[in-house]
C-alpha atoms as a PDB file:
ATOM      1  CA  UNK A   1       4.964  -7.380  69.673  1.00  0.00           C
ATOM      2  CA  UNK A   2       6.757  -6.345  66.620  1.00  0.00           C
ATOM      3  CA  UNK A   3       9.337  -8.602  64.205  1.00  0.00           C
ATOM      4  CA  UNK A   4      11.792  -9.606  65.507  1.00  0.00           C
ATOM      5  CA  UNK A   5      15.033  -7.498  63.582  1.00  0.00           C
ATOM      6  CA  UNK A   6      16.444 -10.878  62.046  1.00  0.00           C
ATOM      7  CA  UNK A   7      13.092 -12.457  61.014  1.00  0.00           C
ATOM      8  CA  UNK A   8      12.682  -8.751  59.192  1.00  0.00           C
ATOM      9  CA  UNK A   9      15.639  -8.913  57.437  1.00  0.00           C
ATOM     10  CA  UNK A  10      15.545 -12.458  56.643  1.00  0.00           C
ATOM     11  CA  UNK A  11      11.842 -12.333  54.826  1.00  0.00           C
ATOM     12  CA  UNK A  12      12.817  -9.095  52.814  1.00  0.00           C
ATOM     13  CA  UNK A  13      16.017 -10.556  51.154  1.00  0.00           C
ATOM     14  CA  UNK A  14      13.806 -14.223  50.699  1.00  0.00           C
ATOM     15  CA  UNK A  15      11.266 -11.593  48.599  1.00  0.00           C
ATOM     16  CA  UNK A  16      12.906  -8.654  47.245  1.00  0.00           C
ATOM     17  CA  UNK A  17      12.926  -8.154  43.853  1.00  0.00           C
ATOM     18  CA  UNK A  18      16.130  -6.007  43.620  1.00  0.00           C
ATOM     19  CA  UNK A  19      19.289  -5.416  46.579  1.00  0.00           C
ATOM     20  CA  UNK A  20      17.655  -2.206  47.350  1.00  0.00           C
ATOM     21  CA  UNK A  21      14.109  -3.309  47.406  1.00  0.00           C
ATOM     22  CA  UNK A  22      12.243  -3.410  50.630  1.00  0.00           C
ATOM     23  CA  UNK A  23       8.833  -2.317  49.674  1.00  0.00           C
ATOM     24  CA  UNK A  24       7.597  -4.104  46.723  1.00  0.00           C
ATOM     25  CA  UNK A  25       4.326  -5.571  47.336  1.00  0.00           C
ATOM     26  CA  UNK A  26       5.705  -9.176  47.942  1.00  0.00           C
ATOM     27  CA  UNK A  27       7.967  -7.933  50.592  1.00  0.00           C
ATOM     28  CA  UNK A  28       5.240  -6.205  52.082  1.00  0.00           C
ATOM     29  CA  UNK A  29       2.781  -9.278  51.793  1.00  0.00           C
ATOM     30  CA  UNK A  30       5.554 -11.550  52.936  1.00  0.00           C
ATOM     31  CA  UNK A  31       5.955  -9.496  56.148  1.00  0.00           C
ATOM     32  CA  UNK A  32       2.438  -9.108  56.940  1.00  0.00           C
ATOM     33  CA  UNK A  33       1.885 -12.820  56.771  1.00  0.00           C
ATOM     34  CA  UNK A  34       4.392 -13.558  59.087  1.00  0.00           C
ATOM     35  CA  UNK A  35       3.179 -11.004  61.797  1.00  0.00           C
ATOM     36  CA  UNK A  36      -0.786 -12.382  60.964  1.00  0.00           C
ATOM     37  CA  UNK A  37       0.818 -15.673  62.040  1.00  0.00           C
ATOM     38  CA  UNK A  38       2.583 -13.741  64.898  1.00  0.00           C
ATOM     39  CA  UNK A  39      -0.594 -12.559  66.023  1.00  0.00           C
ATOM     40  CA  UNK A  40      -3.004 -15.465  65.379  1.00  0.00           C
ATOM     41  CA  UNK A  41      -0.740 -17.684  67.802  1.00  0.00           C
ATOM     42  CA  UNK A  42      -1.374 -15.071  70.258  1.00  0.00           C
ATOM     43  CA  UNK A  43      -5.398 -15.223  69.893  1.00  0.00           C
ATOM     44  CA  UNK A  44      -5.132 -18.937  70.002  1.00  0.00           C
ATOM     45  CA  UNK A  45      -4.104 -18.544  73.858  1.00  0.00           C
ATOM     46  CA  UNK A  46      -5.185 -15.204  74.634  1.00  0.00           C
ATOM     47  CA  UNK A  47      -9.036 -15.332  73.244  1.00  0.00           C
ATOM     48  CA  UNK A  48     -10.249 -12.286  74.936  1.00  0.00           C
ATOM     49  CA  UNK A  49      -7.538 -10.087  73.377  1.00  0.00           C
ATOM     50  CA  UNK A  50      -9.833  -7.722  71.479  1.00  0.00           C
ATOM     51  CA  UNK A  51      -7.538  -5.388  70.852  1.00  0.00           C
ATOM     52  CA  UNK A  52      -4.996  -7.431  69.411  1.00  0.00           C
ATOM     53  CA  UNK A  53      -8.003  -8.974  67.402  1.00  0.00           C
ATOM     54  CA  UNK A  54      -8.284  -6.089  65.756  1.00  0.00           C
ATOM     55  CA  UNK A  55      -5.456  -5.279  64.647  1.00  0.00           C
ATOM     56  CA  UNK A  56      -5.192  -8.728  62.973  1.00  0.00           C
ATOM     57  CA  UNK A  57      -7.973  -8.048  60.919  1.00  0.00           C
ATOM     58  CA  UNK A  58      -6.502  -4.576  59.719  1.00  0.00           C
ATOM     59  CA  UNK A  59      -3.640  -6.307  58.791  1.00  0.00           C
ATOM     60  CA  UNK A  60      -5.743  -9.218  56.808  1.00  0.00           C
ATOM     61  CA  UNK A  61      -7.280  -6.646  55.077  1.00  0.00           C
ATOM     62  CA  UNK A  62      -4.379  -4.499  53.951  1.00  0.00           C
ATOM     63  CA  UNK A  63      -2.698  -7.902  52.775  1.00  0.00           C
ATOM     64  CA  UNK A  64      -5.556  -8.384  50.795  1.00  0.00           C
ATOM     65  CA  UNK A  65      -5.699  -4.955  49.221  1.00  0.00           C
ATOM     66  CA  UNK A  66      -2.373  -5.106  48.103  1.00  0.00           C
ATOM     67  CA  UNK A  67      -2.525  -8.858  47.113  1.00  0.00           C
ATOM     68  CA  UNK A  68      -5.566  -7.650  44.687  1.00  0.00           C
ATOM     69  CA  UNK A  69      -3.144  -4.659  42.971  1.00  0.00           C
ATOM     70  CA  UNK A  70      -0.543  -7.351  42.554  1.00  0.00           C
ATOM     71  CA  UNK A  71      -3.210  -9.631  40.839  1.00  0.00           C
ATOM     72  CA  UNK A  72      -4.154  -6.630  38.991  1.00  0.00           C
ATOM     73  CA  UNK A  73      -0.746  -5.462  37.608  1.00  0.00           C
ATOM     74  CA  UNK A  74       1.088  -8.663  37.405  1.00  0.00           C
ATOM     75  CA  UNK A  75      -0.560 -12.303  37.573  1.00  0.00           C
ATOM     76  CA  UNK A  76       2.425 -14.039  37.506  1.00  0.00           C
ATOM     77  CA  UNK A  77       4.489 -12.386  40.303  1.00  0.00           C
ATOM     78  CA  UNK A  78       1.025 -12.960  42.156  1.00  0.00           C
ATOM     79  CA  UNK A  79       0.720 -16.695  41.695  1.00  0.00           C
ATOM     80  CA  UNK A  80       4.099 -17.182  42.580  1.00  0.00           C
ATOM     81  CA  UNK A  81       3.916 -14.808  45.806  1.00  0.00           C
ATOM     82  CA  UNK A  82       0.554 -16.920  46.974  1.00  0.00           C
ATOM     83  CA  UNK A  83       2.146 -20.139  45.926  1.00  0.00           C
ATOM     84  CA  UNK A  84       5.680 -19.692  48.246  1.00  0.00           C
ATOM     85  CA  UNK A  85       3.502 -18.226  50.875  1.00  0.00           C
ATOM     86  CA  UNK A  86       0.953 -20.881  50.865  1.00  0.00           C
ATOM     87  CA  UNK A  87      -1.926 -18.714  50.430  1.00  0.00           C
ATOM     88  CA  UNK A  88      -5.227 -19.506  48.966  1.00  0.00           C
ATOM     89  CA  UNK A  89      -6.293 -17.570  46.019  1.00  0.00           C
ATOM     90  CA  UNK A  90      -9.974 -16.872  44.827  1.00  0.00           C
END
């Protein structure tokens, strides 16, 4: 099940950098951590969902690819992206 229109909306003007911007890296992160929360609720009561499964872990992984470039090409917009979305950093 996809975001919910509002939720969308809401998370992109919370991140965006600019009015126009809806696909910096922090929107993009911001997004996919709400629908890997969206999706590990799910698992919690559907367990055998394997298919859902993976698509979580696709969606980890891209978050953590793009989480690494904005490490890479700006530290501080990255600490501050991991610290409002409560994310643990290595």
């Amino acid at each position: 099940m996809p975001l919910a229109k509002e939720t969308k909306t809401k998370i992109i003007t919370d991140y965006h950098r600019h009015e126009t911007d809806t696909g910096s890296p922090e929107v993009q992160v911001a997004i996919m951590t709400n629908r890997i929360l969206q999706l590990t609720e799910h698992l919690r009561t559907h367990s055998h969902d394997e298919s859902c499964r993976r698509g979580l872990l696709k969606l980890v992984g891209q978050r953590r690819r793009l989480l690494a470039y904005l490490r890479k090409t700006n530290y501080q917009r990255y600490l501050a992206l991991t610290e409002q979305l409560k994310l643990r950093r290595k």
